[in-house]
C-alpha atoms as a PDB file:
ATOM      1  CA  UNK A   1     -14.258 -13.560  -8.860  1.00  0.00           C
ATOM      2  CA  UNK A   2     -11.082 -12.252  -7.609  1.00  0.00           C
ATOM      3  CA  UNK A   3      -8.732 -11.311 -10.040  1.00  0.00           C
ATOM      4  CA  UNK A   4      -4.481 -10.894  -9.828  1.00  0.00           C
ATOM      5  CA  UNK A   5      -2.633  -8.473 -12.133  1.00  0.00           C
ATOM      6  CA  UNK A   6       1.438  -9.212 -11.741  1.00  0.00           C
ATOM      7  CA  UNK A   7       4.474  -9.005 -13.935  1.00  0.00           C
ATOM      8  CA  UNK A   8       7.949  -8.098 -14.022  1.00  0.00           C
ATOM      9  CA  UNK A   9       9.026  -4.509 -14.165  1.00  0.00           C
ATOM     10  CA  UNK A  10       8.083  -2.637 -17.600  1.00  0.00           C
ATOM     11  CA  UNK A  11       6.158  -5.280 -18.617  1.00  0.00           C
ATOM     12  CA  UNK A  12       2.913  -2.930 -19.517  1.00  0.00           C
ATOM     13  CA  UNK A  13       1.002  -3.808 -15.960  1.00  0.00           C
ATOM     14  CA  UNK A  14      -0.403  -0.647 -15.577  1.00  0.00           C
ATOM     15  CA  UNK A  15      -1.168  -0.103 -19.014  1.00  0.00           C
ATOM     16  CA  UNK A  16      -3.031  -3.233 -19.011  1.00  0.00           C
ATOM     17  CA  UNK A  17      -5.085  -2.527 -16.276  1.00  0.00           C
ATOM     18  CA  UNK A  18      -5.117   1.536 -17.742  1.00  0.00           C
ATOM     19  CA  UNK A  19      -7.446  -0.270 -20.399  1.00  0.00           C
ATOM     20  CA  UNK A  20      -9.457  -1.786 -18.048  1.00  0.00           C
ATOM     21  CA  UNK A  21     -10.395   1.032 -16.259  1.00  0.00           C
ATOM     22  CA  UNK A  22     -10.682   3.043 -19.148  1.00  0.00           C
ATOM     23  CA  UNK A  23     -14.040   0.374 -20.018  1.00  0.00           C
ATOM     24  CA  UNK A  24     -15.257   1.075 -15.975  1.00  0.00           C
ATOM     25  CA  UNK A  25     -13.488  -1.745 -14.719  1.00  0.00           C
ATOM     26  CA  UNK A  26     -12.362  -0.652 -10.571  1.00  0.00           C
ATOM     27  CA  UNK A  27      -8.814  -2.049 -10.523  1.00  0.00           C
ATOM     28  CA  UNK A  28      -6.682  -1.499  -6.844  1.00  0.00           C
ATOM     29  CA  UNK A  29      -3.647  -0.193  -7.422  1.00  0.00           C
ATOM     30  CA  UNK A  30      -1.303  -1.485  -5.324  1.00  0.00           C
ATOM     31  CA  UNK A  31       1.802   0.918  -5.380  1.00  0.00           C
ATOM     32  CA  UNK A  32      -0.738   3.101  -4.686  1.00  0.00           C
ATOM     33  CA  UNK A  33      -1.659   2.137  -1.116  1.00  0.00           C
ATOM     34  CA  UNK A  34       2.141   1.115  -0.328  1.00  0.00           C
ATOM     35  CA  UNK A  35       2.561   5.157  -1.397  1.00  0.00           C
ATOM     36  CA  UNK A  36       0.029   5.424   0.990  1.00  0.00           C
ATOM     37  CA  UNK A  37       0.884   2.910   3.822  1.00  0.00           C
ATOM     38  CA  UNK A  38       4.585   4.967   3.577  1.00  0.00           C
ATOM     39  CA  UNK A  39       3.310   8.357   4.162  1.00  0.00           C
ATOM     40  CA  UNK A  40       4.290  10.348   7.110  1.00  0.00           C
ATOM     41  CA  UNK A  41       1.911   8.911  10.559  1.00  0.00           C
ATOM     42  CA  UNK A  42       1.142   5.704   8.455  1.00  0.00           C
ATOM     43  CA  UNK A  43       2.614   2.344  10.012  1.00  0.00           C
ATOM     44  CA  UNK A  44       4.479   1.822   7.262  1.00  0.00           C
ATOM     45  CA  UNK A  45       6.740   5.084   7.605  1.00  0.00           C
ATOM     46  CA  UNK A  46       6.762   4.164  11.061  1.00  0.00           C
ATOM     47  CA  UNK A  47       8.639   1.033  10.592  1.00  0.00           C
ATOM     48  CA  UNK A  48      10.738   1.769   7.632  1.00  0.00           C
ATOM     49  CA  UNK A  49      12.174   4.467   9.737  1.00  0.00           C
ATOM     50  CA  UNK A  50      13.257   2.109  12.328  1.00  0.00           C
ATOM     51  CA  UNK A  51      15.244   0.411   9.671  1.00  0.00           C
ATOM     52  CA  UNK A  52      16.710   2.729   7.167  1.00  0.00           C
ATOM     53  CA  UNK A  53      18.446   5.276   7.985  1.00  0.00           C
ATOM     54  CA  UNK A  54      18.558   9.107   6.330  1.00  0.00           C
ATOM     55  CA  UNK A  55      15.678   8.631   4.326  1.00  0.00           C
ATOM     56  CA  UNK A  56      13.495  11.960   4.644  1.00  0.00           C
ATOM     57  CA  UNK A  57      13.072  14.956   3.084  1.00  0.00           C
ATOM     58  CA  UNK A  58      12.869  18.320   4.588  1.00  0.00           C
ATOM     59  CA  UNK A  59       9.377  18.008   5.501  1.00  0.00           C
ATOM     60  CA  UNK A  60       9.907  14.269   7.236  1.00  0.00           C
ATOM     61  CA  UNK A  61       8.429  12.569   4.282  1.00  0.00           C
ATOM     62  CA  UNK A  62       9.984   9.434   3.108  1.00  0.00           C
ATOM     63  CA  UNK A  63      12.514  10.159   0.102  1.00  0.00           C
ATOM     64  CA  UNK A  64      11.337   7.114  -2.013  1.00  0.00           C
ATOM     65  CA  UNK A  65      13.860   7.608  -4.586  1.00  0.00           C
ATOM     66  CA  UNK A  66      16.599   7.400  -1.866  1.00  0.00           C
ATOM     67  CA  UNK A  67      14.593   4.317  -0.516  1.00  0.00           C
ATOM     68  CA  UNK A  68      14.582   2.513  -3.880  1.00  0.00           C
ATOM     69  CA  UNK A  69      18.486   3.461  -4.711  1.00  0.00           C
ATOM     70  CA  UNK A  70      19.634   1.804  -1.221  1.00  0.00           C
ATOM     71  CA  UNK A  71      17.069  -1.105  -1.595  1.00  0.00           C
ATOM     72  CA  UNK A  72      17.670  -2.134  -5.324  1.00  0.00           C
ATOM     73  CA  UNK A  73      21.723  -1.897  -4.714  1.00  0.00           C
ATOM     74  CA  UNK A  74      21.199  -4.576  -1.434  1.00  0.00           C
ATOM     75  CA  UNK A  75      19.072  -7.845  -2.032  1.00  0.00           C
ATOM     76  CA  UNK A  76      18.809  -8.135   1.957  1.00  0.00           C
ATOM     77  CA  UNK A  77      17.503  -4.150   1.766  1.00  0.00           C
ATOM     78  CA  UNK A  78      15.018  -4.813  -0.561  1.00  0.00           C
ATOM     79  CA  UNK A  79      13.896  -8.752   1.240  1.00  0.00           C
ATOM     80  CA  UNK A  80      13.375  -6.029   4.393  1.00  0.00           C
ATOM     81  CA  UNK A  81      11.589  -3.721   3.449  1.00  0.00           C
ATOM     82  CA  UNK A  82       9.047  -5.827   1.538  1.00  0.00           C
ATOM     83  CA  UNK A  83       9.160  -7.987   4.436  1.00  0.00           C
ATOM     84  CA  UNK A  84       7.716  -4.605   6.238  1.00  0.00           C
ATOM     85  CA  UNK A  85       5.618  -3.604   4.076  1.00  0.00           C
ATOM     86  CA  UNK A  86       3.926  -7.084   2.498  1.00  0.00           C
ATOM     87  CA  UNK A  87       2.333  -7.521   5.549  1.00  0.00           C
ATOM     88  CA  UNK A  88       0.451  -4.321   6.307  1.00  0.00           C
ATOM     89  CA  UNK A  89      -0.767  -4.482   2.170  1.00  0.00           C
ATOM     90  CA  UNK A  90      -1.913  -7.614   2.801  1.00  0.00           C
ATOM     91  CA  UNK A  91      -4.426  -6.677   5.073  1.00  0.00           C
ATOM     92  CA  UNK A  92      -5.385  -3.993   3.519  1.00  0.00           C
ATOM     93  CA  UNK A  93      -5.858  -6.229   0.315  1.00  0.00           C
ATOM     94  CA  UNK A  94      -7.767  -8.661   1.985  1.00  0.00           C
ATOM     95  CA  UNK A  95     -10.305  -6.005   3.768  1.00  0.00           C
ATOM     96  CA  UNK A  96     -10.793  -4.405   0.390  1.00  0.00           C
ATOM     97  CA  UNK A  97     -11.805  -7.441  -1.431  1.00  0.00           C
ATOM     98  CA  UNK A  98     -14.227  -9.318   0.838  1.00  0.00           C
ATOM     99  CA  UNK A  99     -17.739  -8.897   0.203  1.00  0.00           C
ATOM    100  CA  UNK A 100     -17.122  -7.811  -3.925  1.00  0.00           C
ATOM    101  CA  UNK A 101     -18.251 -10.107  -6.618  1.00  0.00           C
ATOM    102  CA  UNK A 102     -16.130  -9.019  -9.042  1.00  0.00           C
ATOM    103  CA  UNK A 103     -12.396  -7.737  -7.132  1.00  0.00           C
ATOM    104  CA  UNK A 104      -9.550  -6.577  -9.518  1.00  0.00           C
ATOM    105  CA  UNK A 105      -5.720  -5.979  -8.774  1.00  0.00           C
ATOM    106  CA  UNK A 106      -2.977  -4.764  -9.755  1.00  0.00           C
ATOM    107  CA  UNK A 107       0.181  -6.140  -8.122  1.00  0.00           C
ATOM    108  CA  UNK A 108       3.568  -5.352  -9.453  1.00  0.00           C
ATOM    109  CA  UNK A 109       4.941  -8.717  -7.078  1.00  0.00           C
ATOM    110  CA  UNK A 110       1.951 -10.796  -7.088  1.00  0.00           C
ATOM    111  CA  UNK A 111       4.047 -13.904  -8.072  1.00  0.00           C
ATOM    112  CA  UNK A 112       6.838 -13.085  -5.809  1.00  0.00           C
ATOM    113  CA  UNK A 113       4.944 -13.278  -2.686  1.00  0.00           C
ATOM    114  CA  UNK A 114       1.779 -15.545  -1.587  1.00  0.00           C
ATOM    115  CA  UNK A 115      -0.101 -12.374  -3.043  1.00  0.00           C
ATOM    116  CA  UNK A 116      -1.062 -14.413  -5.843  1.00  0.00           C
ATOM    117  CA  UNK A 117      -2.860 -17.098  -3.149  1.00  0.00           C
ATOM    118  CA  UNK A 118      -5.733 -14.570  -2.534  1.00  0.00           C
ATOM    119  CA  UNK A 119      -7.027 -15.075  -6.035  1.00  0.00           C
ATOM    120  CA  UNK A 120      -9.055 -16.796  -8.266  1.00  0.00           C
ATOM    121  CA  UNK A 121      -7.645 -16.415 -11.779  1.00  0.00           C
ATOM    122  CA  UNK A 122      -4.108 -15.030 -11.659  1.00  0.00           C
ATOM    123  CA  UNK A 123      -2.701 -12.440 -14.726  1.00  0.00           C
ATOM    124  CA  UNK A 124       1.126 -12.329 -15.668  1.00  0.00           C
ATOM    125  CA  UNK A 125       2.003  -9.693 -17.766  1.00  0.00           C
ATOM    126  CA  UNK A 126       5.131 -10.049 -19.484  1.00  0.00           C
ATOM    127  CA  UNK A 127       7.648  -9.064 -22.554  1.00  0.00           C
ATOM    128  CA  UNK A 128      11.446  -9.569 -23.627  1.00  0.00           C
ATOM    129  CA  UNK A 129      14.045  -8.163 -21.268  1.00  0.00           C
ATOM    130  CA  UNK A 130      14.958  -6.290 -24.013  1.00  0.00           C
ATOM    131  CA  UNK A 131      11.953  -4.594 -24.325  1.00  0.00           C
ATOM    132  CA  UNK A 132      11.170  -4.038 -20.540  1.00  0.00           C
ATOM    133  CA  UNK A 133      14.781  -2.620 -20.804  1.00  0.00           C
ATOM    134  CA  UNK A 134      13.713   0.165 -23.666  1.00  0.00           C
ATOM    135  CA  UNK A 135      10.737   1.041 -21.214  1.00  0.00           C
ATOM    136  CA  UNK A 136      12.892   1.799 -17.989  1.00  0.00           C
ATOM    137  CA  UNK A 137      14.885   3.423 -19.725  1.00  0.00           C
ATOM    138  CA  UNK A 138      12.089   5.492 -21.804  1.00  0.00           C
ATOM    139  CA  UNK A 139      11.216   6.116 -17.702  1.00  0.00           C
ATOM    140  CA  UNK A 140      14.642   7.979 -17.075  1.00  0.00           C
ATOM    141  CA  UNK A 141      16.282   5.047 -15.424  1.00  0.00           C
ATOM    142  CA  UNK A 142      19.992   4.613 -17.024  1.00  0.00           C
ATOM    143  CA  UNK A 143      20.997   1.169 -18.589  1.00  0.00           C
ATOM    144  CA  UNK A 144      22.447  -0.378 -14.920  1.00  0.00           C
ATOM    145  CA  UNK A 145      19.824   0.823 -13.113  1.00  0.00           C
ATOM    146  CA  UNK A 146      17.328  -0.586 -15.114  1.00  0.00           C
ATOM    147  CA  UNK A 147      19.204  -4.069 -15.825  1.00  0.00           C
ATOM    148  CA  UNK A 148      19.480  -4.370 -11.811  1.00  0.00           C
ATOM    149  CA  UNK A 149      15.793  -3.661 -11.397  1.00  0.00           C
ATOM    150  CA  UNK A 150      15.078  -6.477 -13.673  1.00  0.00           C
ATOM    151  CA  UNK A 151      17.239  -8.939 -12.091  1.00  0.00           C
ATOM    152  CA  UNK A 152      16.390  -8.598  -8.888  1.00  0.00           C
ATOM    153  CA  UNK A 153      12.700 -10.177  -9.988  1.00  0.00           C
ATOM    154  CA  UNK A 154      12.202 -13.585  -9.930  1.00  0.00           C
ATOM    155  CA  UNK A 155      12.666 -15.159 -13.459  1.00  0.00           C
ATOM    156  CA  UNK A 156       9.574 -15.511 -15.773  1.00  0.00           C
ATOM    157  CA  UNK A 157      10.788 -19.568 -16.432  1.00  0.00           C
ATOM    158  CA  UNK A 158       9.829 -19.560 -11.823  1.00  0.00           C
ATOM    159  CA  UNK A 159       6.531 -17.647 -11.648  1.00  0.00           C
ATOM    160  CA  UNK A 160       5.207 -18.789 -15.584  1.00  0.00           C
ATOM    161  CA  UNK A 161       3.227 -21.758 -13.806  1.00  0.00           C
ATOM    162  CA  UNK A 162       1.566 -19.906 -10.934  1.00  0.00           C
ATOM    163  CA  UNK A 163      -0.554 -18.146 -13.778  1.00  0.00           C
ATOM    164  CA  UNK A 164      -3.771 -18.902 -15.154  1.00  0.00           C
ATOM    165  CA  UNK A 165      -3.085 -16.506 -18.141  1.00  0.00           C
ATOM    166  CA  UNK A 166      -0.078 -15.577 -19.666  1.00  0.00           C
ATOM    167  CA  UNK A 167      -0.400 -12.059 -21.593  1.00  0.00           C
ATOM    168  CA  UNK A 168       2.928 -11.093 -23.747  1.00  0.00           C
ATOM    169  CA  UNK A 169       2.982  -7.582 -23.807  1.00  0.00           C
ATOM    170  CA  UNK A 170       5.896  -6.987 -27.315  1.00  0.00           C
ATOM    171  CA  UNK A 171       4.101  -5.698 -30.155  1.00  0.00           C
ATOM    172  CA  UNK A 172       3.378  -1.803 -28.839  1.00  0.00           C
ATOM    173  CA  UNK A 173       0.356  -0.472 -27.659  1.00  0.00           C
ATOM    174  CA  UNK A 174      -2.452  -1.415 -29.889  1.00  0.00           C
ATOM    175  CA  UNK A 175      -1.793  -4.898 -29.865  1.00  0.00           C
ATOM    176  CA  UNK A 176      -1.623  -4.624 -25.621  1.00  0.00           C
ATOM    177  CA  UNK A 177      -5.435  -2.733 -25.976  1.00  0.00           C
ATOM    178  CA  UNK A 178      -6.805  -5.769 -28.152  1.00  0.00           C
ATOM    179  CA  UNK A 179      -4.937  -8.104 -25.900  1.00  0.00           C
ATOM    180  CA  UNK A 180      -7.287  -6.462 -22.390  1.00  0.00           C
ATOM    181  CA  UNK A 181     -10.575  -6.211 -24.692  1.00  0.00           C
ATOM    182  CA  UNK A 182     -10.083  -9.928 -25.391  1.00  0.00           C
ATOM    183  CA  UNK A 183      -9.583 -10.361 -21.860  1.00  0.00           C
ATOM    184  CA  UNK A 184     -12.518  -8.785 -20.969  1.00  0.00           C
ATOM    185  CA  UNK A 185     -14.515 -10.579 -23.102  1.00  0.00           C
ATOM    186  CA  UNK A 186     -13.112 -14.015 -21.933  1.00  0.00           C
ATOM    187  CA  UNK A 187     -12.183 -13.964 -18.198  1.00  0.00           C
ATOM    188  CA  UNK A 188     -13.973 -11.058 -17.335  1.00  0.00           C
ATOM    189  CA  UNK A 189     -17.495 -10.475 -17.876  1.00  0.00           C
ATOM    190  CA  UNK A 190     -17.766 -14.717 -18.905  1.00  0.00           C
ATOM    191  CA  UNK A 191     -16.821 -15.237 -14.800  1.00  0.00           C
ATOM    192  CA  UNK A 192     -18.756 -12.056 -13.034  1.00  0.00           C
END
């Protein structure tokens, strides 16, 4: 069973899956390996430095805060640089998951891209823009910032039917914990 974790930004992804993990549940973290694919000697550095310009720090590391500023101000920025990236975690997603039973993921675009393809039972995350707004901006992010993050996802009403399940993430915490121990119990451990 391979299983897809996606939703829109501060939806409560990762503290969905943060609940799975916390019951021993191996979830791949994607922002983790595009992190990863985007350090210094990786292929992705490689490539987003033939593209963007003034993008390092003092070291030669990439300045991802830069990266994100430039790439969530320009829709054509941003369609580049995933179109750089999306590739090279791809294959890493697909070398990762062959030969496991039981294959969890986290992936903040799943339903943007043909991510969400790859797998068996497909998990949208999602709340009001409203809330997902009080969350980015609980993260530092000021009100325009966030509001242009969130729009430049595609809207729930256009990825809603590539889902199997549909998990709305707007009563707080607790009810989000219940919400992963039912699904646990359901899609889980029913499908291992």
């Amino acid at each position: 069973m391979k299983i897809g974790i996606g939703g829109t930004i501060g939806s409560g992804k990762t503290t969905f899956v943060n609940f799975l993990r916390k019951e021993g549940l191996e979830v791949f973290d994607a922002d983790k390996e595009v992190a990863l694919l985007e350090k210094k000697g990786h292929k992705g550095y490689d490539l987003i430095l033939k593209h963007f310009d003034d993008i390092t720090l003092k070291d030669g590391s990439l300045d991802r805060q830069k990266l994100a500023d430039i790439v969530f101000r320009d829709p054509f920025k941003l369609t580049l640089l995933n179109s750089l990236i999306h590739p090279l975690l791809k294959e890493v997603l697909i070398d990762k998951m062959k030969d496991k039973d039981l294959f969890i993921a986290e992936i903040p675009l799943l339903f943007e891209t043909d991510f969400y393809e790859l797998f068996d039972l497909k998990v949208l995350i999602t709340c009001d823009e409203k809330i997902a707004l009080k969350r980015l901006e609980g993260r530092g992010l000021d009100h325009d910032e966030a509001l242009r993050r969130l729009k430049n996802q595609r809207p729930f009403v256009k990825i809603k039917d590539l889902a199997d399940i549909i998990i709305c993430n707007n009563d707080g915490i607790e009810d989000l914990a219940l919400k992963a121990r039912q699904f646990m119990k359901e899609a889980v451990y029913v499908r291992k």
